[in-house]
C-alpha atoms as a PDB file:
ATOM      1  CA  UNK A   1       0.000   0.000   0.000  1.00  0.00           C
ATOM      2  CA  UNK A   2       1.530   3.081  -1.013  1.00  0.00           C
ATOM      3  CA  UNK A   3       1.476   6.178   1.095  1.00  0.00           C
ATOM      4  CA  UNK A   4      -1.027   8.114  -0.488  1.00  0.00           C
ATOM      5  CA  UNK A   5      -3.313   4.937  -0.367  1.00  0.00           C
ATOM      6  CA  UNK A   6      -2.128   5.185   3.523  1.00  0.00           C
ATOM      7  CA  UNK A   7      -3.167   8.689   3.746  1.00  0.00           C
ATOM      8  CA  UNK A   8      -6.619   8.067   1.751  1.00  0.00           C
ATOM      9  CA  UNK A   9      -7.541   5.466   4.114  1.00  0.00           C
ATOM     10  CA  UNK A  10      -7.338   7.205   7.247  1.00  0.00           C
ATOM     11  CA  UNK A  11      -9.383  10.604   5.797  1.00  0.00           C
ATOM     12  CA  UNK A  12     -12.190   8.048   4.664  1.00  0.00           C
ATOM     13  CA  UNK A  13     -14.766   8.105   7.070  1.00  0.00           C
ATOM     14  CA  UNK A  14     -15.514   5.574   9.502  1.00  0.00           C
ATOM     15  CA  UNK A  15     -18.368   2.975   8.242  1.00  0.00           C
ATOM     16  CA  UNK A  16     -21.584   4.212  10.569  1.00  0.00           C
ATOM     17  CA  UNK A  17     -22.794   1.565  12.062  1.00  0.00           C
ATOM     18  CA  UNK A  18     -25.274   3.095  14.802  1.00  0.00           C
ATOM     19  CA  UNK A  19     -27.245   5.822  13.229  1.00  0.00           C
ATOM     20  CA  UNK A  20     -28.269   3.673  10.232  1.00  0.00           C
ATOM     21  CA  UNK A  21     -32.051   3.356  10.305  1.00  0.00           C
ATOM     22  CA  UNK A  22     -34.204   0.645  10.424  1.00  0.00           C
ATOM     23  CA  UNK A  23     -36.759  -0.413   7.897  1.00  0.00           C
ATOM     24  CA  UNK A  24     -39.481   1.949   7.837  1.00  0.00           C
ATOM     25  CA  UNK A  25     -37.066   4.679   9.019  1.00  0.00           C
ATOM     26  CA  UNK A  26     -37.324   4.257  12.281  1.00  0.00           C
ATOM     27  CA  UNK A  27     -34.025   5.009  14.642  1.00  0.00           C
ATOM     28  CA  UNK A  28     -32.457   1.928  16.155  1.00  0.00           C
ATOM     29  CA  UNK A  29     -31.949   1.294  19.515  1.00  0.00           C
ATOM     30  CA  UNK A  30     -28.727   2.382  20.170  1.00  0.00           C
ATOM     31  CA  UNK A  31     -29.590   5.748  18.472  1.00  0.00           C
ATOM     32  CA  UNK A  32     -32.367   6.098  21.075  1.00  0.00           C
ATOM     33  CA  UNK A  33     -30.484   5.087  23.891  1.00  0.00           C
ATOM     34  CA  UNK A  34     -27.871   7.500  22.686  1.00  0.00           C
ATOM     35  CA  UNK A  35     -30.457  10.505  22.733  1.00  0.00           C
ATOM     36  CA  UNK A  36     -32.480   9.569  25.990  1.00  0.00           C
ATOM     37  CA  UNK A  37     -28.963   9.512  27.801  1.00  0.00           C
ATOM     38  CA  UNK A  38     -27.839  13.157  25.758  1.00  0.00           C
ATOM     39  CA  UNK A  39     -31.434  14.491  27.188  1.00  0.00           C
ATOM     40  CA  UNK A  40     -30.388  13.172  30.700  1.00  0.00           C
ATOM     41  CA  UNK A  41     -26.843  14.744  30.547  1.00  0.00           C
ATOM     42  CA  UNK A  42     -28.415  18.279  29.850  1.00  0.00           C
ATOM     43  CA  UNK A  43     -30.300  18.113  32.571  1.00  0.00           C
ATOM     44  CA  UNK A  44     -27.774  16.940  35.184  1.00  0.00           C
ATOM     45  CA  UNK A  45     -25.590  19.483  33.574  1.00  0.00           C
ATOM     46  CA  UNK A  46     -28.744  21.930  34.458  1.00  0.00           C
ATOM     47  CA  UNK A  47     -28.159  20.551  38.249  1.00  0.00           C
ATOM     48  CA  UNK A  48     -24.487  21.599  38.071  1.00  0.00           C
ATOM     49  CA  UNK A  49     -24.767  24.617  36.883  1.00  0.00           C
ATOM     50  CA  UNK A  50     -27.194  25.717  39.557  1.00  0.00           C
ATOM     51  CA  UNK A  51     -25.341  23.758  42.267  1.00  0.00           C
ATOM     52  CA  UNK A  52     -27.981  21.133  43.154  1.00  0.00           C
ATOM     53  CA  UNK A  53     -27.817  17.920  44.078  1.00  0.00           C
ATOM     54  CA  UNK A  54     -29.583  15.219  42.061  1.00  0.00           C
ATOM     55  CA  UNK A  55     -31.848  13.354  44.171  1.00  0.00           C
ATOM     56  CA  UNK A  56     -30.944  10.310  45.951  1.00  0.00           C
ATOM     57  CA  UNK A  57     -33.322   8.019  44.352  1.00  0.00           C
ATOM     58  CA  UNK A  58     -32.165   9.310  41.220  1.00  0.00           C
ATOM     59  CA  UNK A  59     -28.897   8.517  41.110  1.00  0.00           C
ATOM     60  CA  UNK A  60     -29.555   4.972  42.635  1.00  0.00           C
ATOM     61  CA  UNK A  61     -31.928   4.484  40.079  1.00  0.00           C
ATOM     62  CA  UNK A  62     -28.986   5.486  37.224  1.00  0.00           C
ATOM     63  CA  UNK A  63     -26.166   2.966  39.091  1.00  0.00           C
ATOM     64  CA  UNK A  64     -28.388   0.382  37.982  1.00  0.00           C
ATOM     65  CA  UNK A  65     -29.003   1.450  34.464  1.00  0.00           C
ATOM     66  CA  UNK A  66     -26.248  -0.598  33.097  1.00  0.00           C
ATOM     67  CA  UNK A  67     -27.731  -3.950  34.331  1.00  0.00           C
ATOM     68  CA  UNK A  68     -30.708  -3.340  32.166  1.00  0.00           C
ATOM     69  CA  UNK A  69     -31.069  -4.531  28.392  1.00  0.00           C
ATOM     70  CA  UNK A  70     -30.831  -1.557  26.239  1.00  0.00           C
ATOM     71  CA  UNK A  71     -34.653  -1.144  25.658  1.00  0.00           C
ATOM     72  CA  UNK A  72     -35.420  -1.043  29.320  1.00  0.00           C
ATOM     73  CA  UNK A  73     -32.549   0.717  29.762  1.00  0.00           C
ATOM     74  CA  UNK A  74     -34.056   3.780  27.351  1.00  0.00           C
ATOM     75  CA  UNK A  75     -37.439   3.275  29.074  1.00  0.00           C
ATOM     76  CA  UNK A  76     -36.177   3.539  32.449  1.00  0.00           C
ATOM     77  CA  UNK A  77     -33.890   6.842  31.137  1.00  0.00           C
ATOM     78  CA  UNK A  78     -36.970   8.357  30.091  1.00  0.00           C
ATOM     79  CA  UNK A  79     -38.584   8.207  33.565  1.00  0.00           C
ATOM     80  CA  UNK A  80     -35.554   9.412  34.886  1.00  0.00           C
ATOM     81  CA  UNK A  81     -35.373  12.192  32.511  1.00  0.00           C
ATOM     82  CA  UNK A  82     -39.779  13.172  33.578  1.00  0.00           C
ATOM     83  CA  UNK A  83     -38.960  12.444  37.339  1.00  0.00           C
ATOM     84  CA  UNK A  84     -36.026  14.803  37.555  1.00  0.00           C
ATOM     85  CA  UNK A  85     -38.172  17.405  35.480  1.00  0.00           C
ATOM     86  CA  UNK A  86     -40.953  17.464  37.693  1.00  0.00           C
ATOM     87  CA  UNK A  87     -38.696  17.622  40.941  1.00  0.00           C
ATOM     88  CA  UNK A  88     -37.262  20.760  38.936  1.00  0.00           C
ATOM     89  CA  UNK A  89     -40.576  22.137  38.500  1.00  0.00           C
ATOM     90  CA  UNK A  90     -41.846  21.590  41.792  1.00  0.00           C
ATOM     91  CA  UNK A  91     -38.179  23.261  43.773  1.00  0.00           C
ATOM     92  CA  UNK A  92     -37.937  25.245  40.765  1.00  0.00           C
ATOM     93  CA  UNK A  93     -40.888  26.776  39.451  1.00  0.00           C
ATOM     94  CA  UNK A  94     -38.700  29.539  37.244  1.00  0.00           C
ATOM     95  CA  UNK A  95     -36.053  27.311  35.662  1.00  0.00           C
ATOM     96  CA  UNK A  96     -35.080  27.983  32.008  1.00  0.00           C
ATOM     97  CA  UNK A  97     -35.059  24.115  30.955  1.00  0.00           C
ATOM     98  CA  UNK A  98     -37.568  23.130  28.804  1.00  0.00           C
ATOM     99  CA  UNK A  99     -39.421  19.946  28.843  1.00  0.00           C
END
């Protein structure tokens, strides 16, 4: 292989293997998991950047997370994600996060 073959191969792309759809166009798993977690960083990001604490239950319920299969995993996020949006609301009526 000569070194502008080399060079050629590692600008190329990477092959995507996650955000390829499936049939019907629907987003695979992994891509769902990957946005339910994204939606649950922003929030706990929120948390930090107003100095408060996530609730206990919370972050009990997210040490077990990874012991799930991915689809309860994302359905399980997603509770998270409403549970620690409605705490919000109810200590913070005024915050700027939107559901």
């Amino acid at each position: 292989m000569s070194t502008d073959e080399k060079k050629q191969e590692r600008l190329s792309p990477a092959p995507q293997t996650m955000d390829k759809p499936e049939p019907g166009g629907a987003p695979t798993v992994e891509k769902e998991l990957a946005e339910v977690c994204a939606r649950f960083a922003d929030i706990c990001q929120y948390f930090s950047q107003q100095n408060m604490d996530l609730p206990s239950q919370i972050v009990d319920d997210v040490r077990l997370l990874a012991k799930l299969a991915v689809k309860e995993r994302i359905a399980r996020t997603k509770r998270l994600n409403q549970d620690l949006m409605e705490y919000l609301n109810d200590v913070r009526p005024d915050s700027q996060i939107r559901h």
